[in-house]
PDB file of N, CA and C in Angstrom:
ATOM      1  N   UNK A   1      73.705 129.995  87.372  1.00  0.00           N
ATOM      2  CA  UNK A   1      73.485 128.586  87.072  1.00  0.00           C
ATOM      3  C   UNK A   1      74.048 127.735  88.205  1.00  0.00           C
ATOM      4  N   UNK A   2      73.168 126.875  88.555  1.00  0.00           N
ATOM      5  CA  UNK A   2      73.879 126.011  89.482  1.00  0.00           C
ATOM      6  C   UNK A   2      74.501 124.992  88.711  1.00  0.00           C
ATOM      7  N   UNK A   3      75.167 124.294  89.850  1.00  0.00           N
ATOM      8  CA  UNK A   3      75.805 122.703  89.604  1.00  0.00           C
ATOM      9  C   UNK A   3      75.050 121.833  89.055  1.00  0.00           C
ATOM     10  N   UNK A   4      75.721 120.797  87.912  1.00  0.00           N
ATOM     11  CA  UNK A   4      74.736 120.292  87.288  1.00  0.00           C
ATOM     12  C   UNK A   4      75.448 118.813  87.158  1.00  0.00           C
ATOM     13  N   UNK A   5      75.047 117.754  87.932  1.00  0.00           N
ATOM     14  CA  UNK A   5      75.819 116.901  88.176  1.00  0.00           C
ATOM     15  C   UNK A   5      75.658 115.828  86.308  1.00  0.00           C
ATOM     16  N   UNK A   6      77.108 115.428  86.191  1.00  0.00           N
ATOM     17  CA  UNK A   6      76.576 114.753  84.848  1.00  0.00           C
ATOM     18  C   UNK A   6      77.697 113.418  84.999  1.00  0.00           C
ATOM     19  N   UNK A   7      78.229 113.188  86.163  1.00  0.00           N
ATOM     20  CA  UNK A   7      78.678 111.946  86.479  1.00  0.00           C
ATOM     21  C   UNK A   7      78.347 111.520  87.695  1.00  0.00           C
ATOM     22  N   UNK A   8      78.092 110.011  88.352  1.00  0.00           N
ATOM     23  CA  UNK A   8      77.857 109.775  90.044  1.00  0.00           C
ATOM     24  C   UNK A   8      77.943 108.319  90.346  1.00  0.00           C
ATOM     25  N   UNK A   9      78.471 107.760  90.886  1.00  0.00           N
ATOM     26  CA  UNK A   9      79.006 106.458  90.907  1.00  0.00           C
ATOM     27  C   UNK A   9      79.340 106.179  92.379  1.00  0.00           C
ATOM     28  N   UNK A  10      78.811 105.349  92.755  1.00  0.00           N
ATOM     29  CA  UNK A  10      79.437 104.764  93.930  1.00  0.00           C
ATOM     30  C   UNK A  10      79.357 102.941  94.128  1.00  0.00           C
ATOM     31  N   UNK A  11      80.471 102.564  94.504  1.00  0.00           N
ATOM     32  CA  UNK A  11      81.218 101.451  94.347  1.00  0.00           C
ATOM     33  C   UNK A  11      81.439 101.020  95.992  1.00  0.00           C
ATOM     34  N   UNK A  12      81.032  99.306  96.263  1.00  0.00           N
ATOM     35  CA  UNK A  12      82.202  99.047  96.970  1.00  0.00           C
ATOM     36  C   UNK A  12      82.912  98.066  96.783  1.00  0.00           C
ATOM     37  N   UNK A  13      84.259  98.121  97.320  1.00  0.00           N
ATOM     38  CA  UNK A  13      85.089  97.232  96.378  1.00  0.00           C
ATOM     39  C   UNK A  13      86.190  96.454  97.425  1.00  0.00           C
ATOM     40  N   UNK A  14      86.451  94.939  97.449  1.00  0.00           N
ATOM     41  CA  UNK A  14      87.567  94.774  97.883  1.00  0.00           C
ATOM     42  C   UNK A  14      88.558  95.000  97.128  1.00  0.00           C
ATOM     43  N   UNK A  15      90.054  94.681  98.366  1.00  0.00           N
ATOM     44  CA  UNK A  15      91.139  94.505  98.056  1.00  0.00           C
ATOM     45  C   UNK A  15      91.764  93.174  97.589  1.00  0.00           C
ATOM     46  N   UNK A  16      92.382  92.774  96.411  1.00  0.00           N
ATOM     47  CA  UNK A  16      92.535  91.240  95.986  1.00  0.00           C
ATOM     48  C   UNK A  16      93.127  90.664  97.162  1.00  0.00           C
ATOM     49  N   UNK A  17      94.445  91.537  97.206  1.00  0.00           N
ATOM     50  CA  UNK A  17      95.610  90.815  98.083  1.00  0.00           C
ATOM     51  C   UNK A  17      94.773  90.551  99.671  1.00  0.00           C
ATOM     52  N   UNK A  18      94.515  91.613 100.321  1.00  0.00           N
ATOM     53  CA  UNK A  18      94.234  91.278 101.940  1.00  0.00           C
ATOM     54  C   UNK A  18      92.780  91.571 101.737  1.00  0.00           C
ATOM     55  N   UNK A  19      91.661  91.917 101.252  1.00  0.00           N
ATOM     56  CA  UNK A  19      90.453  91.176 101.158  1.00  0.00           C
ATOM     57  C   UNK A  19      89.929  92.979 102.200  1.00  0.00           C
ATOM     58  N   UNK A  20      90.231  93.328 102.184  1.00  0.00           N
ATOM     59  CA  UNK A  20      90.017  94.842 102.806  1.00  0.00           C
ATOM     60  C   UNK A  20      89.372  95.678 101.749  1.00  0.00           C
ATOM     61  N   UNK A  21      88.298  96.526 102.685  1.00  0.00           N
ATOM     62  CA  UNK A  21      86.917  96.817 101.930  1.00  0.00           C
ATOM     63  C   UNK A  21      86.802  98.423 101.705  1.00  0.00           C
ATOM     64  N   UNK A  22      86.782  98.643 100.587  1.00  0.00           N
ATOM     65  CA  UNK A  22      86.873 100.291 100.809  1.00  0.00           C
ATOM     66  C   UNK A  22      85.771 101.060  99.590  1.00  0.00           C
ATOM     67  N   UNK A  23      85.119 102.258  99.420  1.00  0.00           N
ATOM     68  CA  UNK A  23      84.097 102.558  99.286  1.00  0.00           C
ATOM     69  C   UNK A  23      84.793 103.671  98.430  1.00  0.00           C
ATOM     70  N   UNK A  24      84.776 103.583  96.729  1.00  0.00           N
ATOM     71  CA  UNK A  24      84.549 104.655  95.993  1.00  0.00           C
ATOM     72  C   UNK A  24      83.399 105.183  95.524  1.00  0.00           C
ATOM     73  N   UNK A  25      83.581 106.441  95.750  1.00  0.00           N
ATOM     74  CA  UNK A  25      82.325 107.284  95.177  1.00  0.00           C
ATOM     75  C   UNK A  25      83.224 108.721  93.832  1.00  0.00           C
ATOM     76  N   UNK A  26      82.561 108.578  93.034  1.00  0.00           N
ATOM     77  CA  UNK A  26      82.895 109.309  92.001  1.00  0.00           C
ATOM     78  C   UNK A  26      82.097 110.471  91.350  1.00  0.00           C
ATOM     79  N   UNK A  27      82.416 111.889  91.467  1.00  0.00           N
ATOM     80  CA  UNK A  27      81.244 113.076  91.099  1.00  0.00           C
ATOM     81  C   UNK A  27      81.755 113.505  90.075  1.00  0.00           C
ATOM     82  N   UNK A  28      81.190 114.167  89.163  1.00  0.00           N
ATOM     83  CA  UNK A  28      81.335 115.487  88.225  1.00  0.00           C
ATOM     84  C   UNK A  28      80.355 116.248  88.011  1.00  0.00           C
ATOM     85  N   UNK A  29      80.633 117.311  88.127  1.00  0.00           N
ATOM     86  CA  UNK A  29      79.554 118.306  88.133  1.00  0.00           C
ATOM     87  C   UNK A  29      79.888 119.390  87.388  1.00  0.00           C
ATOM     88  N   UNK A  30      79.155 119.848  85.868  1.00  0.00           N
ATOM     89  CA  UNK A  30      79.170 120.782  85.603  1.00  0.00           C
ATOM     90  C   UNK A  30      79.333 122.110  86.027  1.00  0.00           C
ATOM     91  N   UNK A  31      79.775 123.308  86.215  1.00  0.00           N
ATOM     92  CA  UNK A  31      79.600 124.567  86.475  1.00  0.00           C
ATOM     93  C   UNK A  31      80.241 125.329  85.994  1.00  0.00           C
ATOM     94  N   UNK A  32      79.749 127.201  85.825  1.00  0.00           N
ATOM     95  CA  UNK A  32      79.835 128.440  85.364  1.00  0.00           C
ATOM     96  C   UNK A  32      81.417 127.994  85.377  1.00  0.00           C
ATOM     97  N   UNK A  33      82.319 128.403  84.292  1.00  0.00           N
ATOM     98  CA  UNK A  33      83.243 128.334  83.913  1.00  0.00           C
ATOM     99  C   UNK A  33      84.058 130.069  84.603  1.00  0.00           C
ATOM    100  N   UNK A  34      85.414 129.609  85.750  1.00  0.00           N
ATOM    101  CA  UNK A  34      85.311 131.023  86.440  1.00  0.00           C
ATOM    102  C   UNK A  34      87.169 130.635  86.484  1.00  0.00           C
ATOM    103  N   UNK A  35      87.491 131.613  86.944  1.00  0.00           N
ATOM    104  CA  UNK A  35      89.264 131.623  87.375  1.00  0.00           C
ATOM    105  C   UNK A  35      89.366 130.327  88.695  1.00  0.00           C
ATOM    106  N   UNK A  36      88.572 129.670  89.302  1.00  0.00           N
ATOM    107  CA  UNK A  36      88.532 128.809  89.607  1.00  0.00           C
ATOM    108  C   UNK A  36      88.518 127.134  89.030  1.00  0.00           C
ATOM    109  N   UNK A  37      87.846 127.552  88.157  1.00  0.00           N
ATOM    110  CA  UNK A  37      86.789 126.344  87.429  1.00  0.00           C
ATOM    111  C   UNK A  37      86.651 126.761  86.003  1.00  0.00           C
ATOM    112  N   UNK A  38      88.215 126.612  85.625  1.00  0.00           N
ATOM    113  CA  UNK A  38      88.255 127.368  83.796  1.00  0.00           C
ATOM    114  C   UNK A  38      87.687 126.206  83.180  1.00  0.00           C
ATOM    115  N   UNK A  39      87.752 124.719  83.161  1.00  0.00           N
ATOM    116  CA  UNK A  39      87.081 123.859  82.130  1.00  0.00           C
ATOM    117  C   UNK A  39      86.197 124.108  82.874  1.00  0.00           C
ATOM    118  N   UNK A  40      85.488 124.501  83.543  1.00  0.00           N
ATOM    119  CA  UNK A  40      83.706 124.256  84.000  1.00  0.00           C
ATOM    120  C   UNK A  40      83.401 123.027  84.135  1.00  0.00           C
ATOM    121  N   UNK A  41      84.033 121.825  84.907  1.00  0.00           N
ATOM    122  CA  UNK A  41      83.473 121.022  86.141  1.00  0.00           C
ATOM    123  C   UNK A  41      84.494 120.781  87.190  1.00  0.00           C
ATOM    124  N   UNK A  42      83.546 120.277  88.314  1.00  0.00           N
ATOM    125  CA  UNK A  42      83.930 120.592  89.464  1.00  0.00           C
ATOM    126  C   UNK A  42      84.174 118.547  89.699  1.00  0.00           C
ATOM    127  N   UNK A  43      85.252 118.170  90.440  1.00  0.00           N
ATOM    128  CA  UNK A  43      84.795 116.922  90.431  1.00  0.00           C
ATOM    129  C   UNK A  43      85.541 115.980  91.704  1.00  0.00           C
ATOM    130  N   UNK A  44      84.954 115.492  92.552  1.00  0.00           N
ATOM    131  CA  UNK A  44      85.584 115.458  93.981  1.00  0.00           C
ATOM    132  C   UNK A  44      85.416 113.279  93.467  1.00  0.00           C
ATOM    133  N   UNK A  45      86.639 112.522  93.449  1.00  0.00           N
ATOM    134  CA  UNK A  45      86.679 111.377  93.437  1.00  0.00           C
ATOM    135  C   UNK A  45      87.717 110.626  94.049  1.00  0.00           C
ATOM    136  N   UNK A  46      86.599 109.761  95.353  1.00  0.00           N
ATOM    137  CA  UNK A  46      87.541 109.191  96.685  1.00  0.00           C
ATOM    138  C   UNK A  46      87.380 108.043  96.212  1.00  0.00           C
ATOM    139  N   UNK A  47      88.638 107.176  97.406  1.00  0.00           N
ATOM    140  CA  UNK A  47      88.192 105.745  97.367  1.00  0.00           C
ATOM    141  C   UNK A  47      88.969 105.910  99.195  1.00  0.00           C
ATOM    142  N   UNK A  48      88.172 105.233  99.497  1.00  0.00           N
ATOM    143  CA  UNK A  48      87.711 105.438 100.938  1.00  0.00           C
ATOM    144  C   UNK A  48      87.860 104.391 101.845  1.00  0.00           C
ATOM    145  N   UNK A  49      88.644 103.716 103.009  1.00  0.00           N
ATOM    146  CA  UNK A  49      88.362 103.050 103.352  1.00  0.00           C
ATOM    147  C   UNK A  49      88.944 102.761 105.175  1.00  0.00           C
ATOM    148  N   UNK A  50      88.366 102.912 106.154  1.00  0.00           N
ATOM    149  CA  UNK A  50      88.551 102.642 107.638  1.00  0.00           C
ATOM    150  C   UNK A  50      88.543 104.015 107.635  1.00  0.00           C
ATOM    151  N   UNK A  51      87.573 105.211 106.888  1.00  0.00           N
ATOM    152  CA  UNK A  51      87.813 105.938 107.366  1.00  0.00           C
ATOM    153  C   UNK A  51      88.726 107.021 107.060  1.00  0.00           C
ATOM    154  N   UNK A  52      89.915 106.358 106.341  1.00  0.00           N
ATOM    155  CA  UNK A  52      91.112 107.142 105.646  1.00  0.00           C
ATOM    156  C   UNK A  52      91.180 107.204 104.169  1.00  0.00           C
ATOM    157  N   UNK A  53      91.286 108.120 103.710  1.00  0.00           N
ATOM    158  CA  UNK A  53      91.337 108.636 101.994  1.00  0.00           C
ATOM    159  C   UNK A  53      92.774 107.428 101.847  1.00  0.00           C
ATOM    160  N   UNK A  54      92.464 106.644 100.574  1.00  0.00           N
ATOM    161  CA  UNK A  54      93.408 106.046  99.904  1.00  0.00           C
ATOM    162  C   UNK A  54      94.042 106.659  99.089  1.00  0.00           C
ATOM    163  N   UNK A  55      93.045 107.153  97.990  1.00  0.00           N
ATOM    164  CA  UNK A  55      93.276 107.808  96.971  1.00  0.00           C
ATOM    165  C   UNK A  55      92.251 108.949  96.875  1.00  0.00           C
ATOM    166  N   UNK A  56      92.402 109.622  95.684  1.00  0.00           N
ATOM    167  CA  UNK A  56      91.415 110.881  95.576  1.00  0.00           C
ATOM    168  C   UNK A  56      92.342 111.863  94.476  1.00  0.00           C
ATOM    169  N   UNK A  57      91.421 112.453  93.441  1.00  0.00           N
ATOM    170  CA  UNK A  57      91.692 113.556  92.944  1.00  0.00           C
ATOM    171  C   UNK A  57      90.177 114.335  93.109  1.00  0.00           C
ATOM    172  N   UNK A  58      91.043 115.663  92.970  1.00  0.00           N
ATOM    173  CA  UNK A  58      89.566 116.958  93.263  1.00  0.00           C
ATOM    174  C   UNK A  58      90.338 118.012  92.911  1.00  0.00           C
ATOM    175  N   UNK A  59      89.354 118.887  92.432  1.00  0.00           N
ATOM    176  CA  UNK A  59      89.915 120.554  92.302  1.00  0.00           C
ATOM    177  C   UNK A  59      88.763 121.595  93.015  1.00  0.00           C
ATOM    178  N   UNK A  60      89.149 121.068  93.842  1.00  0.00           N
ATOM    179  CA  UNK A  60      88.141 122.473  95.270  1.00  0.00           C
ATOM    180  C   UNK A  60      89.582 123.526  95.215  1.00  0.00           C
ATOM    181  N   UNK A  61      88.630 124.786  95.346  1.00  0.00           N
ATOM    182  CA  UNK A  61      89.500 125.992  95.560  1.00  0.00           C
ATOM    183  C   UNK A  61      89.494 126.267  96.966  1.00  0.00           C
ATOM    184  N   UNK A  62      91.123 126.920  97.229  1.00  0.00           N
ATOM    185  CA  UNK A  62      91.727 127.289  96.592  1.00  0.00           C
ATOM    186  C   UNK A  62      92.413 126.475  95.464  1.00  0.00           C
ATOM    187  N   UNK A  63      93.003 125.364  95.954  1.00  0.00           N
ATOM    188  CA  UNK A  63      93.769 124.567  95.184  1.00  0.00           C
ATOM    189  C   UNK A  63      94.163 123.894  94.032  1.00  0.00           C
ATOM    190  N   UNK A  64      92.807 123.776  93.174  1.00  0.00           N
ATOM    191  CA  UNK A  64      92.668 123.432  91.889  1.00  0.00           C
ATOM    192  C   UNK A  64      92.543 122.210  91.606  1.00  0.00           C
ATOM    193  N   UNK A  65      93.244 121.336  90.544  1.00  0.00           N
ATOM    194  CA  UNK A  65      92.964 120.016  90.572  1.00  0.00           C
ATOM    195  C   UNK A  65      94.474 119.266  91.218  1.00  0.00           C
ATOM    196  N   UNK A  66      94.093 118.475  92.009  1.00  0.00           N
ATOM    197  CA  UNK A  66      95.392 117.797  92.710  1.00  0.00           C
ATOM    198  C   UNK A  66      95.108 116.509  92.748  1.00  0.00           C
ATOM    199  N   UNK A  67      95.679 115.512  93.243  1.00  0.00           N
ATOM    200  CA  UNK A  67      95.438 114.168  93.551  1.00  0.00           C
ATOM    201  C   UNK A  67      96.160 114.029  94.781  1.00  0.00           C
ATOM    202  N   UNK A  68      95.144 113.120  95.615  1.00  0.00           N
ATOM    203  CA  UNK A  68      95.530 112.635  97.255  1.00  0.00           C
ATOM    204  C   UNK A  68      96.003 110.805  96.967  1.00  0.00           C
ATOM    205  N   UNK A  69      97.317 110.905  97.296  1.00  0.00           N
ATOM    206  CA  UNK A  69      97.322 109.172  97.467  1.00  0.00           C
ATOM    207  C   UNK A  69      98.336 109.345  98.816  1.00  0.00           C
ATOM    208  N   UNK A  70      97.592 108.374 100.050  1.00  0.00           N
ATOM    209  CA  UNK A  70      97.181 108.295 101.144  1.00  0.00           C
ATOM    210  C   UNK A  70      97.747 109.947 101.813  1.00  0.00           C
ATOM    211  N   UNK A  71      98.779 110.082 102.543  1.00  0.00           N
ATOM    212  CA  UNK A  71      98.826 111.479 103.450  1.00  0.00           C
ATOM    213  C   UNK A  71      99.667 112.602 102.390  1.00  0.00           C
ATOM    214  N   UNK A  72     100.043 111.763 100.841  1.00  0.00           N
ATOM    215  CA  UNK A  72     100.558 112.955  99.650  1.00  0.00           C
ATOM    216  C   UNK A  72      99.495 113.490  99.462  1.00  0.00           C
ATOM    217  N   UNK A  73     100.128 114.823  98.363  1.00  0.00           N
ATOM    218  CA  UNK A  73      99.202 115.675  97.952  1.00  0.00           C
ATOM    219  C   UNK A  73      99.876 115.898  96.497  1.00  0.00           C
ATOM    220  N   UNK A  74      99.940 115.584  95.381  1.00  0.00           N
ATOM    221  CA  UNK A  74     100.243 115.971  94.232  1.00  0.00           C
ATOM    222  C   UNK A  74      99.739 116.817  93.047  1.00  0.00           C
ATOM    223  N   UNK A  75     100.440 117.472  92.146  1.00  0.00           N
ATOM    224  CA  UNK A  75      99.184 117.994  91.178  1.00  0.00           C
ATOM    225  C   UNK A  75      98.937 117.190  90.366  1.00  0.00           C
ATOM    226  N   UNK A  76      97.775 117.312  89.496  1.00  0.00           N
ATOM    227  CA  UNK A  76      97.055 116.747  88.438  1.00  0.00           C
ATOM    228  C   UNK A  76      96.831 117.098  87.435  1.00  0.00           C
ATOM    229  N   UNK A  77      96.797 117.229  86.409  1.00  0.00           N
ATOM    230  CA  UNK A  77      96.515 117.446  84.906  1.00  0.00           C
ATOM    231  C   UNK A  77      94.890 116.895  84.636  1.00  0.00           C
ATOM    232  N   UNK A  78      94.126 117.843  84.610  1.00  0.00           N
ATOM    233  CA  UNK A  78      93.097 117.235  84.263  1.00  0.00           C
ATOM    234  C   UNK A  78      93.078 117.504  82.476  1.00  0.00           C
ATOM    235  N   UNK A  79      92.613 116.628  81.734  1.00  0.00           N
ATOM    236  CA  UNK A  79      92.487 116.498  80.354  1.00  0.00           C
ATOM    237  C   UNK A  79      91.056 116.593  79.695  1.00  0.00           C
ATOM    238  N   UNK A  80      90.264 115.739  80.350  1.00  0.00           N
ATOM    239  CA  UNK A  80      89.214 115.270  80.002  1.00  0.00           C
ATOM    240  C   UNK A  80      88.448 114.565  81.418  1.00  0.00           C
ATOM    241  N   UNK A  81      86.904 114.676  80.703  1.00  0.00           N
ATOM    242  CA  UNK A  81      86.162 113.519  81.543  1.00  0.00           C
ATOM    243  C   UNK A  81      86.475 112.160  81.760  1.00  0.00           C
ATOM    244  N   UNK A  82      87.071 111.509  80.698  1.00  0.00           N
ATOM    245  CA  UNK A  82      87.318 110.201  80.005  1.00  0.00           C
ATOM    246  C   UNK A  82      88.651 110.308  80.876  1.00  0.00           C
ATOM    247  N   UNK A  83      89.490 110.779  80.728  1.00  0.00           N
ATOM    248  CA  UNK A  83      91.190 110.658  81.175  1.00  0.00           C
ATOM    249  C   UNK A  83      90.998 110.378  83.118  1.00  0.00           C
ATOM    250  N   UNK A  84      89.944 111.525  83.269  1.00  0.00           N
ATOM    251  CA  UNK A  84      90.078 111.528  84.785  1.00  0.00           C
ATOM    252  C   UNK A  84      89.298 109.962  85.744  1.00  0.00           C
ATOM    253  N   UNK A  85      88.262 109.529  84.678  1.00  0.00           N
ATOM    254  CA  UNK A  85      87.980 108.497  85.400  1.00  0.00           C
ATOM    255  C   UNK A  85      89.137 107.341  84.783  1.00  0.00           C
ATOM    256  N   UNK A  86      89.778 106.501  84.145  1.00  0.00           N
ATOM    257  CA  UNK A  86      90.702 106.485  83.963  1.00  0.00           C
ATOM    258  C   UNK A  86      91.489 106.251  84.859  1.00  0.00           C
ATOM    259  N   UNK A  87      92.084 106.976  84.867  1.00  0.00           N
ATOM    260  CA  UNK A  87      93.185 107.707  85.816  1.00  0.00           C
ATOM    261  C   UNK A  87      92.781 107.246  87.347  1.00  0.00           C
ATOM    262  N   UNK A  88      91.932 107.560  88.027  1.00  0.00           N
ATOM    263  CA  UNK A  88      91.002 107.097  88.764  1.00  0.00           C
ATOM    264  C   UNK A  88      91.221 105.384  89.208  1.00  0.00           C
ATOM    265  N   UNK A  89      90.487 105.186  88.085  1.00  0.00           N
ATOM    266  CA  UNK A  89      90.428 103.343  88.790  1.00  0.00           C
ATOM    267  C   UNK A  89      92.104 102.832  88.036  1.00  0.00           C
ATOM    268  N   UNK A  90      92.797 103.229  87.100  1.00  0.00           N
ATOM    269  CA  UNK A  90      93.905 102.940  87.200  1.00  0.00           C
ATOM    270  C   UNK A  90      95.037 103.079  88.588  1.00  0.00           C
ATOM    271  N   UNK A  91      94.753 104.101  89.350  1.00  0.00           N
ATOM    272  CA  UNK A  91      95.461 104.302  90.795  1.00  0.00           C
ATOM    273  C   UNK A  91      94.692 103.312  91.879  1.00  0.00           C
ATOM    274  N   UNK A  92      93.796 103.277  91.548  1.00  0.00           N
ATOM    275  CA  UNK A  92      92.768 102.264  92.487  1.00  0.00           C
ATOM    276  C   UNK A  92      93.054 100.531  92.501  1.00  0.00           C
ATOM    277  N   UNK A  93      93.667 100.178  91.105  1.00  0.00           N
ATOM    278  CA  UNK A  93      93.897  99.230  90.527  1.00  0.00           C
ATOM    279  C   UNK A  93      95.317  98.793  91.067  1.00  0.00           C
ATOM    280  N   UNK A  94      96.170 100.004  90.901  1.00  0.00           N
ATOM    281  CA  UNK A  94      97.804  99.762  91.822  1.00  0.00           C
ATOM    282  C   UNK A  94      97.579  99.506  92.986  1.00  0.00           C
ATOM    283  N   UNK A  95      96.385 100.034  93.739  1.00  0.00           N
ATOM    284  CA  UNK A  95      96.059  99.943  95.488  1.00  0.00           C
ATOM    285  C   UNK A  95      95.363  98.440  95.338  1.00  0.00           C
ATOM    286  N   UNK A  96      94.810  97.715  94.506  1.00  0.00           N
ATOM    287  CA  UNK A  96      94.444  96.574  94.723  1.00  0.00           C
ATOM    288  C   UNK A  96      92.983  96.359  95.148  1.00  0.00           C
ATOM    289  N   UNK A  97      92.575  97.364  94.211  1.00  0.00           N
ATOM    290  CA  UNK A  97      90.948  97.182  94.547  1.00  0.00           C
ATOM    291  C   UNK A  97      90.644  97.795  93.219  1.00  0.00           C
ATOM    292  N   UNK A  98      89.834  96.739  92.131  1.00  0.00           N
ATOM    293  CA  UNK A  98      89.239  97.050  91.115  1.00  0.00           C
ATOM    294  C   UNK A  98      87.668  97.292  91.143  1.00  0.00           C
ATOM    295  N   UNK A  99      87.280  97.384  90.195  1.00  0.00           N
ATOM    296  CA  UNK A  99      86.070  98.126  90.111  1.00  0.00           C
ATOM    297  C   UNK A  99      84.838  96.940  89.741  1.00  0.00           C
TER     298      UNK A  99
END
C-alpha cells in the first residue's frame, strides 16, 4: 500500500511583531503501520522562513517523531491527528505568526 495523503495545507503567514513572512506547509499521510510507523502516519510539518526551519515536527526514520524549533531538536509525543496540528500552530503562535 502506498502513502495515502489525508491532510495538506499550505499557508503564508506574517509575523505580528516585525511583519516577517514565512511559509507553513502541513502533511499527513497515512501508511502500512511498521516498527517505524507504529500509528501508521507519516507527517512532515514546517513553518519556513528566509530559508531557515523555524519550527517543525516530523517522524522520518531513523528518528521517529521529534520537533525542530530553530537549530533544537526535541522529542515529541504524538497523540493524535487533532493534538499534532494543535500543537503545531500553537508553537507557531509563540513565534508570532498565526494562521
Amino acid at each position: 500500500m502506498k502513502a495515502t495523503s489525508v491532510f495538506h495545507e499550505k499557508h503564508i503567514l506574517n509575523n505580528r511583531a516585525t511583519g516577517n513572512v514565512a511559509i507553513a506547509e502541513l502533511k499527513i499521510w497515512k501508511v502500512i503501520r511498521s516498527k517505524d510507523y507504529p500509528l501508521g502516519r507519516k507527517y512532515p510539518l514546517f513553518l519556513v522562513a528566509d530559508g531557515h526551519i523555524l519550527l517543525g515536527i516530523d517522524n522520518h526514520k531513523p528518528k521517529g517523531s521529534h520537533l525542530h524549533l530553530g537549530n533544537r531538536e526535541l522529542p515529541y509525543l504524538y497523540r493524535n491527528e487533532r493534538s499534532l496540528l494543535a500543537d503545531f500552530w500553537e508553537f507557531a503562535r509563540k513565534a508570532g505568526f498565526e494562521p
